[in-house]
Protein backbone atom coordinates (compact mmCIF):
# COMPACT_ATOMS: atom_id res chain seq x y z
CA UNK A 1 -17.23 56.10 -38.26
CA UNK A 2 -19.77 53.96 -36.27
CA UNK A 3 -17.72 51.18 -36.77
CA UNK A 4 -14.65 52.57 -35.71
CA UNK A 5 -16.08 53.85 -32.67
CA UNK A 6 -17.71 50.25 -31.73
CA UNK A 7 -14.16 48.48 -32.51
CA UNK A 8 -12.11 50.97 -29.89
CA UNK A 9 -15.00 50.11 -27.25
CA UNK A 10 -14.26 46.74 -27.90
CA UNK A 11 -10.52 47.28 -27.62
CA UNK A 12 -11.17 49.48 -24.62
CA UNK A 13 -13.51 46.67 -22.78
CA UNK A 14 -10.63 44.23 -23.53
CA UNK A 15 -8.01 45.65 -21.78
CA UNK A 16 -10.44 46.40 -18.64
CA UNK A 17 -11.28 42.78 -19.03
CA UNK A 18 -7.53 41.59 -19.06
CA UNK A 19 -6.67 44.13 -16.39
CA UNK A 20 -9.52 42.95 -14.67
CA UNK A 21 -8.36 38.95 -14.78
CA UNK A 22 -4.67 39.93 -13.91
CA UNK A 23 -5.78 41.51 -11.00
CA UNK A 24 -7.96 38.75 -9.83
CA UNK A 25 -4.92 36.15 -10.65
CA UNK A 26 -2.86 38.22 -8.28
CA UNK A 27 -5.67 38.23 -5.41
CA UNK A 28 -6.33 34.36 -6.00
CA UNK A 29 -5.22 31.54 -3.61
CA UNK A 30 -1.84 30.53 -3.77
CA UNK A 31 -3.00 27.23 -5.04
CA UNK A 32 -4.67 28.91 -7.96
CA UNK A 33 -2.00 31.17 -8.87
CA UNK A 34 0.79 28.18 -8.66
CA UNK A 35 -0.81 26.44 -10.78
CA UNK A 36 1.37 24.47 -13.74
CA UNK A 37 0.76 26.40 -17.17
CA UNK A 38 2.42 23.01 -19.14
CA UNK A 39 3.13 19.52 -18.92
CA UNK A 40 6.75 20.12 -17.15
CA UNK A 41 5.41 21.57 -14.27
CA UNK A 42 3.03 19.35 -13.40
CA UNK A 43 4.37 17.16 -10.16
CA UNK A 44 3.46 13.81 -9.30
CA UNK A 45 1.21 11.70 -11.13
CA UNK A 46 4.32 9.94 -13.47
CA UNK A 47 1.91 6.64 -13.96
CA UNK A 48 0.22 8.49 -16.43
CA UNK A 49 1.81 11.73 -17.24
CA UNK A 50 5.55 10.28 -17.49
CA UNK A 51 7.42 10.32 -20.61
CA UNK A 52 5.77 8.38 -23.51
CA UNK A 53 3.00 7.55 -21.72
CA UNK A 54 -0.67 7.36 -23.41
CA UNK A 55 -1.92 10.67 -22.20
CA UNK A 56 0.97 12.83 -22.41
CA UNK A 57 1.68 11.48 -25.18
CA UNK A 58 -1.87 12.74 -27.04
CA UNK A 59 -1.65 16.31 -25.17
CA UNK A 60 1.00 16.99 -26.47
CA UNK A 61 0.36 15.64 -29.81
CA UNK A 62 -2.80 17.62 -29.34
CA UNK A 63 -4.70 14.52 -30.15
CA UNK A 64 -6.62 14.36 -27.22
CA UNK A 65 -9.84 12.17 -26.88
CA UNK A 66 -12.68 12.07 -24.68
CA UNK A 67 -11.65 11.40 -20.78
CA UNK A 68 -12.67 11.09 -17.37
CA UNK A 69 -9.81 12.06 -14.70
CA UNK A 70 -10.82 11.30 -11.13
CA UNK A 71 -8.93 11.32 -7.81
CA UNK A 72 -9.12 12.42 -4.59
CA UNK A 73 -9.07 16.31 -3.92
CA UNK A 74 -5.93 18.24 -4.55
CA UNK A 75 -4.32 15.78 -6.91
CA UNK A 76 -4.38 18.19 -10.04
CA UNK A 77 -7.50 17.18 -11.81
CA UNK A 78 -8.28 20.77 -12.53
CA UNK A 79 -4.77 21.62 -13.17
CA UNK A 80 -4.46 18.94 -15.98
CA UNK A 81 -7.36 20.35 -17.55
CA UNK A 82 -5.90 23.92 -17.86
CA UNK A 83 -2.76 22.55 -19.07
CA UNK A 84 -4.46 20.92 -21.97
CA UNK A 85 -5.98 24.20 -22.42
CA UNK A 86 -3.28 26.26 -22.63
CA UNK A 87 -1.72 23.37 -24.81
CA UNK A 88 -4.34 22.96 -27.36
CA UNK A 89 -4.86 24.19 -30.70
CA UNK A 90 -8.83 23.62 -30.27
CA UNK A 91 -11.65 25.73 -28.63
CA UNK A 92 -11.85 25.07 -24.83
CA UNK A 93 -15.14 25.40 -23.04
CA UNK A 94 -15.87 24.83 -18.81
CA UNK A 95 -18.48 23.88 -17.33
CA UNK A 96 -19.90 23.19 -13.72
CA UNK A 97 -21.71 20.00 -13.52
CA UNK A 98 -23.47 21.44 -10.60
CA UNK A 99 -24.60 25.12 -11.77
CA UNK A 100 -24.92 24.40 -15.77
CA UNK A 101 -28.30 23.56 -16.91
CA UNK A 102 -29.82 22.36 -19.95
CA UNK A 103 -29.76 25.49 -22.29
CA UNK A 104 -26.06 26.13 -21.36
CA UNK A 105 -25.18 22.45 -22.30
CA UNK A 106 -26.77 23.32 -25.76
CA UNK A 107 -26.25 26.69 -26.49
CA UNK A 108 -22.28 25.24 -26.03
CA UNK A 109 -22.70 22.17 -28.01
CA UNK A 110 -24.67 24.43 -31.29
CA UNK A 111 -21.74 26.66 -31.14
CA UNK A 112 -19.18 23.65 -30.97
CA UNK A 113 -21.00 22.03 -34.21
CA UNK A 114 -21.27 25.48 -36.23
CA UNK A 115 -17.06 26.23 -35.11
CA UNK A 116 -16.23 22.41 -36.44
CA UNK A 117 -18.41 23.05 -39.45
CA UNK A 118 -17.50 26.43 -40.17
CA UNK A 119 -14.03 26.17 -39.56
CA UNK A 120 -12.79 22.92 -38.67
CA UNK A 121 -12.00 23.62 -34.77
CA UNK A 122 -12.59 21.32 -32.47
CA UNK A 123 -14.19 22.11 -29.06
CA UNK A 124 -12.44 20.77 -25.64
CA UNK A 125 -15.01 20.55 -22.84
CA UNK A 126 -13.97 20.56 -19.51
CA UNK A 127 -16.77 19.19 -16.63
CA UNK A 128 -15.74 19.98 -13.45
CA UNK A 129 -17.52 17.54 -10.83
CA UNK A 130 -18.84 15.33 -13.17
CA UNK A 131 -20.74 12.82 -11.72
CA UNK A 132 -23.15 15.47 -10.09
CA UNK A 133 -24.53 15.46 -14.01
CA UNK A 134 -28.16 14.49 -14.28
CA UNK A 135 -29.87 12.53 -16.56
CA UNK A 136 -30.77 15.67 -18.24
CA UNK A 137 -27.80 17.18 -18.94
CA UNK A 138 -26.57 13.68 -19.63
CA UNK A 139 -28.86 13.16 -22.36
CA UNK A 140 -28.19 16.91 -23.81
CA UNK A 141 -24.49 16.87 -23.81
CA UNK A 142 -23.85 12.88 -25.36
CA UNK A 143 -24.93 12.86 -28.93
CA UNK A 144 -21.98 15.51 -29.37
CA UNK A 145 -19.42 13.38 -27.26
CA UNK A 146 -20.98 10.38 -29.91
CA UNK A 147 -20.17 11.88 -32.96
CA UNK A 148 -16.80 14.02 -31.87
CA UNK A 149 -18.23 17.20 -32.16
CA UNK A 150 -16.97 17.89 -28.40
CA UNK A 151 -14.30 15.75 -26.62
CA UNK A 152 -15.39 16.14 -23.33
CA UNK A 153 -12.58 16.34 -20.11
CA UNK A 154 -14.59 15.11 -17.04
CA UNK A 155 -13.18 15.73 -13.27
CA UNK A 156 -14.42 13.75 -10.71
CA UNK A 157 -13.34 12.70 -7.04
CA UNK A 158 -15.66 9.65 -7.26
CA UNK A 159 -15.67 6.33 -8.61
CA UNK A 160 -16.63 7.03 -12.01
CA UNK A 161 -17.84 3.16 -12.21
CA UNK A 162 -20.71 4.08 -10.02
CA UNK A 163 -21.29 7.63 -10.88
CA UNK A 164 -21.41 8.32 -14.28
CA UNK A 165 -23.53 7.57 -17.12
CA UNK A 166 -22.31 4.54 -18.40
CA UNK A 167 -22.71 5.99 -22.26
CA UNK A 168 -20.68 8.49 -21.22
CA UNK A 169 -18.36 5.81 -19.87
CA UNK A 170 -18.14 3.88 -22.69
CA UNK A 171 -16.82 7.12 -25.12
CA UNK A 172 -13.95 8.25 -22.43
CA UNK A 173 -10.95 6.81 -21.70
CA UNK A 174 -10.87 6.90 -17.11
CA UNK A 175 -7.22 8.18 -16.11
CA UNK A 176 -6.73 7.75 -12.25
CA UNK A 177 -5.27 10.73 -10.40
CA UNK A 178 -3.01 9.26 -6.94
CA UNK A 179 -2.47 11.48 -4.14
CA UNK A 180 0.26 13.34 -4.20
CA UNK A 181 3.83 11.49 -1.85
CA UNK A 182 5.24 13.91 1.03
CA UNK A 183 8.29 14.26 -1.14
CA UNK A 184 6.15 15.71 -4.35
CA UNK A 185 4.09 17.79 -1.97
CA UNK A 186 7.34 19.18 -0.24
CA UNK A 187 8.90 20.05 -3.75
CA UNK A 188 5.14 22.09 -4.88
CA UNK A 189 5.78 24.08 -1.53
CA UNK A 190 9.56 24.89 -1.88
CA UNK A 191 8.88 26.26 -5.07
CA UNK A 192 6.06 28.54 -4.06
CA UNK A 193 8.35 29.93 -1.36
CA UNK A 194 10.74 30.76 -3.85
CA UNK A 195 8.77 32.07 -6.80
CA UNK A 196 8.45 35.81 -6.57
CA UNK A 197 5.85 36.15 -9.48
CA UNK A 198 2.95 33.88 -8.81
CA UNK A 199 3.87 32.64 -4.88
CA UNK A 200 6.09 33.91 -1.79
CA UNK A 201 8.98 34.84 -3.08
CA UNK A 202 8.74 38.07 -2.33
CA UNK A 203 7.84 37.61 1.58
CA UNK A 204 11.41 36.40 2.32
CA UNK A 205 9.83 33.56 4.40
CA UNK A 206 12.20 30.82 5.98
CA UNK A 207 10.27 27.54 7.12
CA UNK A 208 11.86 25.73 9.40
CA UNK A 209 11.74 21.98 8.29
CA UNK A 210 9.90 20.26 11.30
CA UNK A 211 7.52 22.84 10.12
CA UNK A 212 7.38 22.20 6.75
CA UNK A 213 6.72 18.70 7.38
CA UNK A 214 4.49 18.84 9.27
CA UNK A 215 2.09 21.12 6.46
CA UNK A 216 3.10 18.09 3.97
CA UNK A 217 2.26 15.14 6.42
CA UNK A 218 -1.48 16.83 7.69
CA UNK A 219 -2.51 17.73 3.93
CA UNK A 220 -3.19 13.91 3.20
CA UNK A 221 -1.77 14.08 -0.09
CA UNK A 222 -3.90 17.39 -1.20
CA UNK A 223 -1.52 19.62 -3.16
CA UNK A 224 -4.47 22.91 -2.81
CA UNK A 225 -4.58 22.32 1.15
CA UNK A 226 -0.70 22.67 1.47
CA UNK A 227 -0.02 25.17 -0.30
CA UNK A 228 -3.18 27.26 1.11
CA UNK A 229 -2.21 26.07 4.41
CA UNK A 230 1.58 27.32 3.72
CA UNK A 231 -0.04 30.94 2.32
CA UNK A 232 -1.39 31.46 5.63
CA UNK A 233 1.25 30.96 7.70
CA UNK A 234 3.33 33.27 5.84
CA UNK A 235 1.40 36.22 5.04
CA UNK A 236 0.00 36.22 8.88
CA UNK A 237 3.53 35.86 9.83
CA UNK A 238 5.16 39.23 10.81
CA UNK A 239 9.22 39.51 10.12
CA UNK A 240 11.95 40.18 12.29
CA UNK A 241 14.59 42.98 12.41
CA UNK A 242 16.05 41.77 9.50
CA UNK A 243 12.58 41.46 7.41
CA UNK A 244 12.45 37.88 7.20
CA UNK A 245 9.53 35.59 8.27
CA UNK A 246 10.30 33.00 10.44
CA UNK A 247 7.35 29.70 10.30
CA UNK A 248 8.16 27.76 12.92
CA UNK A 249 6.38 24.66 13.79
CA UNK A 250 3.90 26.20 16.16
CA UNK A 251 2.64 28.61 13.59
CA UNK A 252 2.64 25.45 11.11
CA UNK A 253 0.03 23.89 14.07
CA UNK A 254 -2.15 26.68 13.79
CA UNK A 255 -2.13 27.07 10.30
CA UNK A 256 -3.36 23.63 9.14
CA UNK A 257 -5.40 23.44 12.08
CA UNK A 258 -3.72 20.24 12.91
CA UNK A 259 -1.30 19.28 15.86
CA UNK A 260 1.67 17.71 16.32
CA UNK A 261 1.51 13.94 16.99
CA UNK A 262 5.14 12.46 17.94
CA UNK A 263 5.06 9.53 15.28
CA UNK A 264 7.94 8.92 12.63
CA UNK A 265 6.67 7.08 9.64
CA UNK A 266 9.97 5.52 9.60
CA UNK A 267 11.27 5.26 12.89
CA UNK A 268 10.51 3.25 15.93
CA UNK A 269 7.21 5.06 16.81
CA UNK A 270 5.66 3.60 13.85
CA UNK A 271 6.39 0.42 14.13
CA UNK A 272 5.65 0.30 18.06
CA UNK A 273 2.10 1.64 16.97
CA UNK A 274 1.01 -0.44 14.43
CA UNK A 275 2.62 -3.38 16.69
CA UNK A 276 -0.02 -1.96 19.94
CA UNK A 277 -2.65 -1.66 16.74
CA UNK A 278 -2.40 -5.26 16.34
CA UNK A 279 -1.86 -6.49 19.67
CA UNK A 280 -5.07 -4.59 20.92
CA UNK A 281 -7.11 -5.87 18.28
CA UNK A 282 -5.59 -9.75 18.82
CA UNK A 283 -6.46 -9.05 22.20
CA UNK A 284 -9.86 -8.07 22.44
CA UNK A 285 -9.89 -4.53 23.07
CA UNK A 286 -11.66 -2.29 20.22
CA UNK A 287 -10.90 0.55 22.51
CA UNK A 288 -7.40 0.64 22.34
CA UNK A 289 -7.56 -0.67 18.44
CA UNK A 290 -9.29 2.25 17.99
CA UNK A 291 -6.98 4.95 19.86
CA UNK A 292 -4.25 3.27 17.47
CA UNK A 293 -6.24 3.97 14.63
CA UNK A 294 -6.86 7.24 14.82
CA UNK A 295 -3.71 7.91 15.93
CA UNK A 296 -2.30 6.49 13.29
CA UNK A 297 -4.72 8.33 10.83
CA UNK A 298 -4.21 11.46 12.52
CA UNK A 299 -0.36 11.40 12.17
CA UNK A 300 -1.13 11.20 8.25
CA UNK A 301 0.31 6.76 7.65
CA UNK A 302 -0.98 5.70 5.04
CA UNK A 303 -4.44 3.98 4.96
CA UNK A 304 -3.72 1.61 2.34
CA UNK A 305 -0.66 0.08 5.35
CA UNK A 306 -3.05 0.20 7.66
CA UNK A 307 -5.81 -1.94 5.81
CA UNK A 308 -3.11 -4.35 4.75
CA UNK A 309 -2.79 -4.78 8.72
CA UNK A 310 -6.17 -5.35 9.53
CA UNK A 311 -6.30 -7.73 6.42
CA UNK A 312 -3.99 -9.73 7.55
CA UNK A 313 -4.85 -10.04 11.16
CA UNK A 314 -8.29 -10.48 9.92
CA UNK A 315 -7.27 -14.20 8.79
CA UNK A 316 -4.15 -14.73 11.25
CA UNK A 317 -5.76 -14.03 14.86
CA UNK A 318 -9.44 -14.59 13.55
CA UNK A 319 -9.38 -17.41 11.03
CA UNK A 320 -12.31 -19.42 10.98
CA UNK A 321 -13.38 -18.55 14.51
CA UNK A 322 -15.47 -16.09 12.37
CA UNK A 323 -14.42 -16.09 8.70
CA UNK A 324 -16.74 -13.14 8.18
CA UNK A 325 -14.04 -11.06 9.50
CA UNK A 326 -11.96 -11.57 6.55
CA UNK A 327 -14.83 -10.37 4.54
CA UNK A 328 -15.16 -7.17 6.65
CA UNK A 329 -11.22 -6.59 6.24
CA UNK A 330 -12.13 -6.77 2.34
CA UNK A 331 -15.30 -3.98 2.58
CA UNK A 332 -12.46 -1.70 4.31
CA UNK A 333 -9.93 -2.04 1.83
CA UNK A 334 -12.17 -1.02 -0.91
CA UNK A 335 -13.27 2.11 1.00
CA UNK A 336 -9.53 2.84 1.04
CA UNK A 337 -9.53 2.73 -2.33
CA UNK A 338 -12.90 3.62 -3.40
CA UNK A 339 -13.27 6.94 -1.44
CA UNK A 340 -10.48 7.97 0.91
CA UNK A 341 -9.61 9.32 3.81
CA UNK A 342 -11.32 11.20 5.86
CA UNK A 343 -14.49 8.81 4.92
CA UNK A 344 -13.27 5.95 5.03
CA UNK A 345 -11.98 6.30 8.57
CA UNK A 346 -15.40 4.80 9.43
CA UNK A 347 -15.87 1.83 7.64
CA UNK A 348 -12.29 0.96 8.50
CA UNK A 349 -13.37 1.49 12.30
CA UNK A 350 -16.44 -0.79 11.53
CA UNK A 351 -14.06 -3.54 10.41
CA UNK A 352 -11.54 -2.92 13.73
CA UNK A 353 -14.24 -3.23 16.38
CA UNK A 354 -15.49 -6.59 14.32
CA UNK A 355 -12.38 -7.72 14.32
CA UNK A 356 -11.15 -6.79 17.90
CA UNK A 357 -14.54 -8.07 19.57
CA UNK A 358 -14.36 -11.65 17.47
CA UNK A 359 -13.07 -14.70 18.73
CA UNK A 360 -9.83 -15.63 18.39
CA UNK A 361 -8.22 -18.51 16.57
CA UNK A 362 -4.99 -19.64 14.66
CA UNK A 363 -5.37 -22.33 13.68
CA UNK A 364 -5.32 -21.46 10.01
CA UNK A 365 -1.78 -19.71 10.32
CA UNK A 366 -0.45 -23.19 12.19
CA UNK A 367 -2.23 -25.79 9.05
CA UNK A 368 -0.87 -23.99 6.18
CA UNK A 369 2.25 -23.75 7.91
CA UNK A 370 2.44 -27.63 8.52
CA UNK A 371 1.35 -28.18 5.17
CA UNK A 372 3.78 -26.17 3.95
CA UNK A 373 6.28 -28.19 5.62
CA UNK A 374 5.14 -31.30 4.73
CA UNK A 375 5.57 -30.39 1.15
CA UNK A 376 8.53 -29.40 1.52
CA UNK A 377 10.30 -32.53 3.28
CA UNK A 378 8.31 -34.68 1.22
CA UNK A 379 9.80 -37.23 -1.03
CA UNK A 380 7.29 -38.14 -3.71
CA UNK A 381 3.35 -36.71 -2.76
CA UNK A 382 1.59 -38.73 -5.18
CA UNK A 383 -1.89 -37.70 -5.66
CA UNK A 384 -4.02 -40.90 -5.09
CA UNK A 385 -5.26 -42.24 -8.69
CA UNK A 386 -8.98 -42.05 -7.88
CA UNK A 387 -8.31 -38.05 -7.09
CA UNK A 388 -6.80 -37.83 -10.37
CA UNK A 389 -8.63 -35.81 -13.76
CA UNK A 390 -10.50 -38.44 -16.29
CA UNK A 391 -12.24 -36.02 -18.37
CA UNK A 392 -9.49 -36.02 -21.08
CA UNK A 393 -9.84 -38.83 -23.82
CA UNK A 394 -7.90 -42.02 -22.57
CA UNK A 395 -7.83 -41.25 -19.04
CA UNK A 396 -9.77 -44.25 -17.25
CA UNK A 397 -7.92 -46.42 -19.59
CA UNK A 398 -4.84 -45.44 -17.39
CA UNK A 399 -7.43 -46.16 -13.97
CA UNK A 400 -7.71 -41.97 -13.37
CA UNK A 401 -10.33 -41.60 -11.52
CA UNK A 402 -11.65 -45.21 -11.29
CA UNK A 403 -13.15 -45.59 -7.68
CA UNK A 404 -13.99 -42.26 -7.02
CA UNK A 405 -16.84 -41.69 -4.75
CA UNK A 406 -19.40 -38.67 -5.07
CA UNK A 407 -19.63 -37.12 -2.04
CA UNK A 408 -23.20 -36.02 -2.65
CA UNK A 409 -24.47 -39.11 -3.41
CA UNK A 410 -24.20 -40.31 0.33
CA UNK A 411 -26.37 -38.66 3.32
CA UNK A 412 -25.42 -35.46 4.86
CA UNK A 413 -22.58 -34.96 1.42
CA UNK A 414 -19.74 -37.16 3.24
CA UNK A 415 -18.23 -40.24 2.35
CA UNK A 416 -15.30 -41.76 3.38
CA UNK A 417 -12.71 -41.98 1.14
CA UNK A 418 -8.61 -41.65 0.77
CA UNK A 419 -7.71 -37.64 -0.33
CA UNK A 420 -4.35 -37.29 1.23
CA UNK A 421 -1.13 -38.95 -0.50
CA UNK A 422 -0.22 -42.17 0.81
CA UNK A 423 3.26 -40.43 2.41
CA UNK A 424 1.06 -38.18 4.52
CA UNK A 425 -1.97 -40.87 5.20
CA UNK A 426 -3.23 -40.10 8.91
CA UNK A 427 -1.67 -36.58 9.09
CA UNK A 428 -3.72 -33.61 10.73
CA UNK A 429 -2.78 -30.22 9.54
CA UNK A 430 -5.86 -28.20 10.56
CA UNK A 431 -6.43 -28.30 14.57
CA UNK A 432 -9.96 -26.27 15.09
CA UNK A 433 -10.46 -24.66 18.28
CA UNK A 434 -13.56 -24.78 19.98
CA UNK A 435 -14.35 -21.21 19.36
CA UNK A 436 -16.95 -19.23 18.20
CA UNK A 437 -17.82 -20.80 14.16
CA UNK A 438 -14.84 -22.91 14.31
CA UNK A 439 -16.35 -24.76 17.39
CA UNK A 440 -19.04 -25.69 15.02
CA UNK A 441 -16.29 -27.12 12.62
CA UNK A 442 -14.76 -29.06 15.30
CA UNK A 443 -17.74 -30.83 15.64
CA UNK A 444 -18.22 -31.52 12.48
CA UNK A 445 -14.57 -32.58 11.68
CA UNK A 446 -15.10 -34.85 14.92
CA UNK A 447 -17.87 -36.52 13.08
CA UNK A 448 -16.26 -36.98 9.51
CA UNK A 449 -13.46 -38.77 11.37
CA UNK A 450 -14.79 -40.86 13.76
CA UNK A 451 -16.47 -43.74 11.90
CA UNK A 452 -18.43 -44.79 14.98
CA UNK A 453 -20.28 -41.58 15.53
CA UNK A 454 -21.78 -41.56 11.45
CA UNK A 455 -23.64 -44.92 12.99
């Protein structure tokens, strides 16, 4: 009787509890409820979730082990976790790297060891925000990671190089999540409009298409902040006479928070603003480099494009006037990659105003393109025989090498000697100007050529 009694309680608090979680599923974020339940509706990230790749290929031979997915926010980090969840056969547990402590980490991992002893489950751990694990927790959790009694799922939006415990490292395979393309982005929102169990379906919403693109350009890439962004301007939306809700582009505005800049990505406006971006940087003005910039950022181009820019002008208008700015160029780049926008809007400023306020030389675009020449008209361009390798066996039999003059056995490491073929004997390629470092090499190439000043 007792026991009969206790079972119907538990029956009773079951359905409350799944009444409970339906309810909250319908009151969640549109993000949250849209969410993919499998593999085929997952968008975007094909470079590892494509056909017959590595990881699809083990979720869905539920052969999954231990990895660490990180990405910038909004890419579907989380979402790949629950799909392997709702795909596996084994236990799945969740965690928060920032709220769990110790004595969750191993009242989870004692249960996972008595379920894979007991009855041969294994236990899928999912850490959300991994790197924010401590050395504690660290230390709890890998012994079971070690020995497969937990195949851990990490989610992280930084570099898990630098954040994680390299043990941990060492025992996961690292999948890298992209952000999402405007066309993937615009597909996720189309079919949250038209999904009337989980999205808007059932608000008869039409969104104009400036509008639309606009949500898809401002959200950087972030499937959660599009279709959040695209929630709100629906439900807040009131319909007309004939009950359907009209977002127009103004409403889009106020609903990402974000306004309008006239630039086409693929049209004339981009190209005449990355052209100003350079010009203002190749002439001097960080000002103006830096309106382009964030103008540029704030229209949603891509950061990587822009980098590639300030790469390049880095060693075109620069050069070795100041070849640190070719080094700054780099540090930018890898904040690009490393962490994003919006953070690394500021190291890429750092390198623009370097690069803007250095002087100006280019001489190294005008010597490799008369070198380039050269070699191409040339008829023969024999390397002179002293220049040539003599560490293989019979080489100075054949004079390679023979008459070859260290260069830092004579004062100051210079000694006059032939380099150039015979064909181009005499021939200047490089032309330093006499500005900022490359003044000092003008100088010094002055020297190196002019027997009579070496005394």
């Amino acid at each position: 009787m007792e026991k009969t009694q206790r079972m119907e309680r538990n029956q009773a608090m079951n359905l409350f509890d799944y009444g409970h979680e339906q309810e909250k599923e319908k009151k969640a974020p549109l993000a949250a409820r849209m969410r993919p339940r499998h593999l085929d509706e997952v968008v975007g990230q094909s470079h590892i979730l494509g056909k017959g790749k590595l990881l699809r290929r083990a979720i869905e031979a539920d052969q999954l082990s231990s990895i660490i997915l990180h990405g910038p926010p909004g890419t579907g980090k989380t979402t790949l976790a629950k799909v392997i969840a709702n795909t596996t056969e084994a236990h799945f547990d969740q965690l928060n790297a920032v709220t769990a402590g110790v004595g969750d980490i191993r009242k989870l991992t004692a249960e996972a060891k008595e379920r894979l002893g007991m009855y041969g489950r294994r236990t899928l751990l999912f850490v959300d925000e991994i790197h924010r694990f401590n050395k504690s927790q660290q230390d709890a959790l890998l012994p079971f990671v070690e020995d497969g009694t937990i195949i851990l799922i990490g989610a992280t939006t930084e570099n898990p190089s630098f954040e994680v415990n390299s043990a941990l490292l060492s025992r996961s395979r690292l999948f890298q999540l992209q952000p999402l393309t405007e066309s993937e982005l615009t597909r996720l929102a189309r079919r949250a409009l038209t999904d009337e169990e989980r999205g808007l379906g059932g608000y008869r919403a039409e969104v104009e298409v400036e509008a639309l693109s606009h949500l898809v350009a401002m959200a950087g890439g972030d499937a959660r902040h599009v279709l959040n962004a695209l929630e709100l301007a629906v439900v807040t939306t009131p319909p007309g006479e004939d009950g359907i809700r009209r977002i127009t582009l103004e409403v889009a505005e106020e609903s990402i928070q974000r306004k309008v800049i006239r630039y086409d990505k693929s049209g004339d406006n981009h190209y005449d603003t990355i052209s100003a971006f350079i010009k203002s940087m190749r002439g001097s003005d960080p000002d103006a480099a830096l309106y382009y910039l964030a103008k540029m950022i704030h229209a949603g181009e891509d950061p990587r494009f822009i980098v590639r820019r300030v790469f390049i002008h880095a060693a075109e208008d620069v050069g070795m006037a100041d070849p640190r700015a070719l080094l700054m160029a780099s540090a930018a780049a890898q904040a690009v990659e490393h962490i994003g926008l919006p953070e690394a809007q500021i190291p890429l400023a750092q390198a623009v105003i370097y690069i803007a306020t250095a002087p100006k030389s280019n001489a190294v675009v005008r010597g490799i393109a008369e070198a380039m020449e050269a070699v191409k008209n040339e008829s023969r361009g024999e390397v002179p025989l002293h220049l040539h390798d003599s560490h293989y066996p019979g080489a100075k039999q054949q004079g390679k090498g023979t008459g070859y003059r260290y260069p830092h056995d004579h004062p100051r490491g210079f000694v006059e000697q032939q380099y150039l073929p015979d064909e181009h004997l005499g021939r200047t390629f490089y032309h330093p100007t006499d500005r900022g470092y490359e003044g000092k090499l003008a100088e010094y190439l002055a020297w190196v050529k002019d027997p009579s000043a070496r005394g």
